[in-house]
Protein backbone atom coordinates (compact mmCIF):
# COMPACT_ATOMS: atom_id res chain seq x y z
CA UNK A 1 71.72 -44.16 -159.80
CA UNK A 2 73.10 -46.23 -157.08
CA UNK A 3 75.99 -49.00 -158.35
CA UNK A 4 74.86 -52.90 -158.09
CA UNK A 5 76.49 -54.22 -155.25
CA UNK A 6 76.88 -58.30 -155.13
CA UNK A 7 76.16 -60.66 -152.20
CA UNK A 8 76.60 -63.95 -153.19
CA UNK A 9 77.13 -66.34 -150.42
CA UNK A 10 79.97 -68.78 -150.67
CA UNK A 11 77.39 -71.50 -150.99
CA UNK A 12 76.36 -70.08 -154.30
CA UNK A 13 79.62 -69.63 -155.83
CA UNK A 14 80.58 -73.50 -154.99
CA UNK A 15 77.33 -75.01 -156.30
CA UNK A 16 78.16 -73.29 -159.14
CA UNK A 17 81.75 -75.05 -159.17
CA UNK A 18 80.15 -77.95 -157.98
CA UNK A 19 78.36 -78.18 -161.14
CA UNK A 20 80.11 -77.20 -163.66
CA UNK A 21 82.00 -80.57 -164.44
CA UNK A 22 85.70 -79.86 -164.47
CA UNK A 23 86.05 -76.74 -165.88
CA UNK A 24 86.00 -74.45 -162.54
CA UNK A 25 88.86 -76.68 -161.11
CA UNK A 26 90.73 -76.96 -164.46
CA UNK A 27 91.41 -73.58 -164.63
CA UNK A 28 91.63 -72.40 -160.40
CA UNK A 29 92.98 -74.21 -158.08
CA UNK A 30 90.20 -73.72 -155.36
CA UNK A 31 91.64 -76.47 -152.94
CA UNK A 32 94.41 -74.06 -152.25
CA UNK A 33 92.01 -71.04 -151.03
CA UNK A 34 90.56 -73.61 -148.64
CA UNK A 35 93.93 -74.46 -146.58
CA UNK A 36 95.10 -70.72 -146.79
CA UNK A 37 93.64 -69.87 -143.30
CA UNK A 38 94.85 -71.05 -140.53
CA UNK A 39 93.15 -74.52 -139.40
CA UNK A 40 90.21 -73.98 -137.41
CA UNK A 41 90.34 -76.49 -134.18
CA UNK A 42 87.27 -78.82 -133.28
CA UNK A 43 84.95 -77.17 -131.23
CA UNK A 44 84.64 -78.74 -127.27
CA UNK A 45 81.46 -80.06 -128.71
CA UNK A 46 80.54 -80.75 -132.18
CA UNK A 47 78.58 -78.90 -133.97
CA UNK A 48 74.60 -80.01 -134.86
CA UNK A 49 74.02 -80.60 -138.61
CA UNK A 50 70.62 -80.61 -140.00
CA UNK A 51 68.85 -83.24 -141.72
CA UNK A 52 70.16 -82.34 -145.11
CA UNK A 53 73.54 -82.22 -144.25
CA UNK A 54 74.02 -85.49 -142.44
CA UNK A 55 72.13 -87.53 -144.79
CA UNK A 56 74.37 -85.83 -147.40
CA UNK A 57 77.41 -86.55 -145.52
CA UNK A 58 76.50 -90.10 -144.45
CA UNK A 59 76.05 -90.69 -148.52
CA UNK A 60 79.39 -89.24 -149.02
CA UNK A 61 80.66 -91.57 -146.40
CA UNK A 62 79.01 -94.63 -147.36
CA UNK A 63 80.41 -93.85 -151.32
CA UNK A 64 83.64 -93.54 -150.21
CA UNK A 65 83.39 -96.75 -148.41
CA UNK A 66 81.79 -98.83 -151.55
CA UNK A 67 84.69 -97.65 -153.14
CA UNK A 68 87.45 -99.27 -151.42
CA UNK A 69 85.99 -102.37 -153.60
CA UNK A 70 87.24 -100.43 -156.55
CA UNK A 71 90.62 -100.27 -155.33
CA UNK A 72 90.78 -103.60 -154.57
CA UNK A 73 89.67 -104.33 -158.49
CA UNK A 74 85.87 -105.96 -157.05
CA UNK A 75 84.10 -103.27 -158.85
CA UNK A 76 84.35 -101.79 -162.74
CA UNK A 77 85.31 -98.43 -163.74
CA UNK A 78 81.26 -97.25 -165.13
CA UNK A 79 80.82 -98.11 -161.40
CA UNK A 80 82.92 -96.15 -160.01
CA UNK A 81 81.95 -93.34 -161.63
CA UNK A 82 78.48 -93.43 -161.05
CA UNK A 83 78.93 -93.88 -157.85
CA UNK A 84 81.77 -90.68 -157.83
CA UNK A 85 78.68 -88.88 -159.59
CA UNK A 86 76.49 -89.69 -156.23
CA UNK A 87 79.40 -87.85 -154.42
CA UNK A 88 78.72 -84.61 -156.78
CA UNK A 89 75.15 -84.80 -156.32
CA UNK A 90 75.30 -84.62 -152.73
CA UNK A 91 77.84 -81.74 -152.26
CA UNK A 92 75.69 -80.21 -155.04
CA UNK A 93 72.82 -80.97 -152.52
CA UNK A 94 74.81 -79.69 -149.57
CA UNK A 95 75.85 -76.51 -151.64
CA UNK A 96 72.45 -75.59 -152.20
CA UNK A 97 70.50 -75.93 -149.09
CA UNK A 98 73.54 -74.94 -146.68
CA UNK A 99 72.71 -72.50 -143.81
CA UNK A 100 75.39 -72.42 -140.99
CA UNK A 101 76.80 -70.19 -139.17
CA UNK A 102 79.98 -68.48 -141.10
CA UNK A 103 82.71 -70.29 -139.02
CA UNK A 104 81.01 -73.65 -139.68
CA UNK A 105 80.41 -73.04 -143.07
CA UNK A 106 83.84 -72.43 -144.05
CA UNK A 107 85.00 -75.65 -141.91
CA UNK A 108 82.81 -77.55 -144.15
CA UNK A 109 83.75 -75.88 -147.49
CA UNK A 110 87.12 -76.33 -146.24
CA UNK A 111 86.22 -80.12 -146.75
CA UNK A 112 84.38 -80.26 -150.01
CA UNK A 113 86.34 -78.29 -151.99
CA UNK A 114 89.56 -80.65 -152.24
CA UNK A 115 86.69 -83.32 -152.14
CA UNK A 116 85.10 -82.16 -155.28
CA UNK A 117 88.80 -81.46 -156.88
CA UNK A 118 89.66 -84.90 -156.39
CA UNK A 119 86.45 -86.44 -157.88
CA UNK A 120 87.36 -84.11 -160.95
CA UNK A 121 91.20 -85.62 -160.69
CA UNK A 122 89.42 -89.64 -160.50
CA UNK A 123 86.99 -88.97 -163.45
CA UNK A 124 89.36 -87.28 -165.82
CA UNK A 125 91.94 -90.50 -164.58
CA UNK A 126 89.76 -93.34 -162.67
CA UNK A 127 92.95 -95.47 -162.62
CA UNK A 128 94.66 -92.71 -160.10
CA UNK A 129 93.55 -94.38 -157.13
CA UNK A 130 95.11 -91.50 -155.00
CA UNK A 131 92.03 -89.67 -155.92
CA UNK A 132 90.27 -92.20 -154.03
CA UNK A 133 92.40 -92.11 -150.88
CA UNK A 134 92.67 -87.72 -151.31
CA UNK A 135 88.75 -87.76 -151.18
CA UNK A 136 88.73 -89.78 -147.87
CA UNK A 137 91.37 -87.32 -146.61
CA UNK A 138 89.12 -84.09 -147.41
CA UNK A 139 86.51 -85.25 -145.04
CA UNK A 140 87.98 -87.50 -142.67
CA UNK A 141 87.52 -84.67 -140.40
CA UNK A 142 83.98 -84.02 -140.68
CA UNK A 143 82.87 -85.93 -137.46
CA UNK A 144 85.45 -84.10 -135.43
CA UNK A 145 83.13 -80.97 -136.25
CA UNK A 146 80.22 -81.72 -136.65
CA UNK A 147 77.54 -84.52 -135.02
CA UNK A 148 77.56 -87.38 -137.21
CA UNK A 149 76.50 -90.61 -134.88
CA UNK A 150 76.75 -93.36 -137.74
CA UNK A 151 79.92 -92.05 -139.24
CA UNK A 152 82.79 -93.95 -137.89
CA UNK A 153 86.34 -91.81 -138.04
CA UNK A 154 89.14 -93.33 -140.42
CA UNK A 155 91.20 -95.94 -138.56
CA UNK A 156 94.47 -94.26 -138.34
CA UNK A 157 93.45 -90.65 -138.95
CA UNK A 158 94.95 -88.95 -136.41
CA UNK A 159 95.26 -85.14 -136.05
């Protein structure tokens, strides 16, 4: 009898932290595995996203954005965390349906995994507005890598 090997792609083990509310960040801190190789620069050109992932993005984007009004105290709390839920769903989405090349793919994880720990960080305290600002930090990056013609790069974000 042979023994069971396991191939799970990384994909599959982070929609399954994607979705389990909390508890996979509570007790591993996952953010930390995603800086612990070296920084992978921007390719000379950036690198094509399918349909899924750019709409997925973009939503991400445009959240992020409808949340400044949060910050500045023009939107309520139940708001914000639907709208932090929309996040989840779309990195769920993203998680699920992912198929890039290995290098890409860990760029990207690279991105939503201290995304997704900071939307567990705002929901479990939606008054730490440095939740807000660490979420816009995990993918500020994302149209340096990959094609993303409506997304318009942080002002300020400089690498």
């Amino acid at each position: 009898m042979h023994p069971m090997r396991f191939s799970i792609p990384l994909c599959s083990v982070l929609a399954v932290l994607a979705l389990a509310p909390g508890a996979a960040f509570a007790q591993h801190d996952h953010a930390a595995h995603a800086h612990a190789a070296a920084p992978v620069p921007p390719p000379a050109q950036r690198w094509a996203a399918d349909a899924t992932l750019s709409a997925d993005m973009e939503q991400i984007h445009t959240v992020l954005e409808q949340l400044r009004h949060y910050e500045m105290g023009h939107m309520d709390t139940t708001l914000a965390l639907d709208r932090v839920g929309a996040i989840e769903e779309s990195a769920a989405d993203i998680f699920a349906k992912c198929k890039l090349a290995p290098g890409q793919d860990a760029v990207l994880h690279g991105m939503l995994v201290p995304l997704l720990a900071a939307v567990q960080k705002f929901k479990a305290d939606p008054a730490d507005m440095g939740q807000l600002a660490a979420m816009r930090a995990a993918v500020a990056d994302y149209p340096r890598y990959f094609e993303a013609p409506d997304w318009k790069p942080e002002a300020g974000h400089a690498h």
